[in-house]
Protein backbone atom coordinates (compact mmCIF):
# COMPACT_ATOMS: atom_id res chain seq x y z
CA UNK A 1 -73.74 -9.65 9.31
CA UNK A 2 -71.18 -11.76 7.81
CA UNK A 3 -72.97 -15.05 7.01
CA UNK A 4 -76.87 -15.84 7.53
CA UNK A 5 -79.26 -18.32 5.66
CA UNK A 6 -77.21 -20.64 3.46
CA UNK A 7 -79.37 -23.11 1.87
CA UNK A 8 -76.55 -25.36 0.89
CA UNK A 9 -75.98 -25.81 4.81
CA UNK A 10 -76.21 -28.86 6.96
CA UNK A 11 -75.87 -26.64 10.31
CA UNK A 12 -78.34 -23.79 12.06
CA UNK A 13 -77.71 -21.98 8.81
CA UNK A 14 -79.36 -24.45 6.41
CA UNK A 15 -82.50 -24.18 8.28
CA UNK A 16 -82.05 -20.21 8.71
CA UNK A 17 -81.57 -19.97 12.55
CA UNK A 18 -77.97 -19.00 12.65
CA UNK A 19 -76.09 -15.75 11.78
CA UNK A 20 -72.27 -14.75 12.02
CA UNK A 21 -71.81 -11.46 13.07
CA UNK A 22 -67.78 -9.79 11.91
CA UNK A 23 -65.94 -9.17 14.82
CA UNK A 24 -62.26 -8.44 14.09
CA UNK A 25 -61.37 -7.58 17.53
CA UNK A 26 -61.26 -9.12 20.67
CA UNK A 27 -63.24 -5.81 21.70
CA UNK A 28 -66.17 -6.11 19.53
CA UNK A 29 -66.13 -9.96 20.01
CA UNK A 30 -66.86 -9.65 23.76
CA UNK A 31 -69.46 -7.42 23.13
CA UNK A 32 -71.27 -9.25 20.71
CA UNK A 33 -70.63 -12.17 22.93
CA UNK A 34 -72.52 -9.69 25.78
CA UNK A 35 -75.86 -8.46 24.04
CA UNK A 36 -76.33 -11.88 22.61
CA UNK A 37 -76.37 -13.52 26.37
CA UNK A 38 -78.38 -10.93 27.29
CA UNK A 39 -80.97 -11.05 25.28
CA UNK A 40 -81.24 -14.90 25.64
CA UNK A 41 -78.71 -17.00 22.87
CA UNK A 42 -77.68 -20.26 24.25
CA UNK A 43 -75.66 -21.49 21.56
CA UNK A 44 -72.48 -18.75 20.73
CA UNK A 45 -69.67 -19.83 18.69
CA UNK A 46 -66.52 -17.31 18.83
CA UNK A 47 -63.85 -17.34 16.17
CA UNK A 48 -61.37 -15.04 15.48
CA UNK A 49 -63.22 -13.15 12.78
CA UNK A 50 -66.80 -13.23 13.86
CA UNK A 51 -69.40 -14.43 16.52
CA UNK A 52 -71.63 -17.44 15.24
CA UNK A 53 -75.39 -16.80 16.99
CA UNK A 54 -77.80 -19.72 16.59
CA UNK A 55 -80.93 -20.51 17.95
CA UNK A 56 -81.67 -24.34 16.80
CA UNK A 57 -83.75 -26.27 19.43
CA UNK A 58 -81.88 -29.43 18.16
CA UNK A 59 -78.74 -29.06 18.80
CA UNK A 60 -77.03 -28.80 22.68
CA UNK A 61 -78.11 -25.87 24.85
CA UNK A 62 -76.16 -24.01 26.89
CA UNK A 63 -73.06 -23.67 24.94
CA UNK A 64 -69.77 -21.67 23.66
CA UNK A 65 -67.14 -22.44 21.75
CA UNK A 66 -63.78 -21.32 19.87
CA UNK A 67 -62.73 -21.46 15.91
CA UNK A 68 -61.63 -20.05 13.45
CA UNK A 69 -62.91 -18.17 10.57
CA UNK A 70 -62.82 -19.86 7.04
């Protein structure tokens, strides 16, 4: 885990229902990306250094999008 809870935060992570997970490959991206769909995430964020998982009812459902790490 790479990032979780940060109370500073104004997105999923300032209310703790978001984690980034490393990935550093395009291998273990797509199979974070995989287990996470599985097991029900709606709202995946990929970047080029880790997979944002998030589970805020708030925000749009059904989701996936590309970044890059900070």
């Amino acid at each position: 885990v790479k990032s979780h809870y940060r109370p500073d935060s104004t997105t999923a992570h300032g209310v703790g229902l978001a984690v980034d997970i490393q990935a550093k490959t395009s291998q273990s991206r797509m199979a974070i990306v995989s287990a996470a769909l599985k097991v029900g995430f709606r709202r995946i964020g990929v970047y080029d250094k880790h997979v944002h998982l998030d589970v805020s009812p708030d925000l749009p459902q059904d989701v996936m999008w590309w970044g890059v790490s900070k």
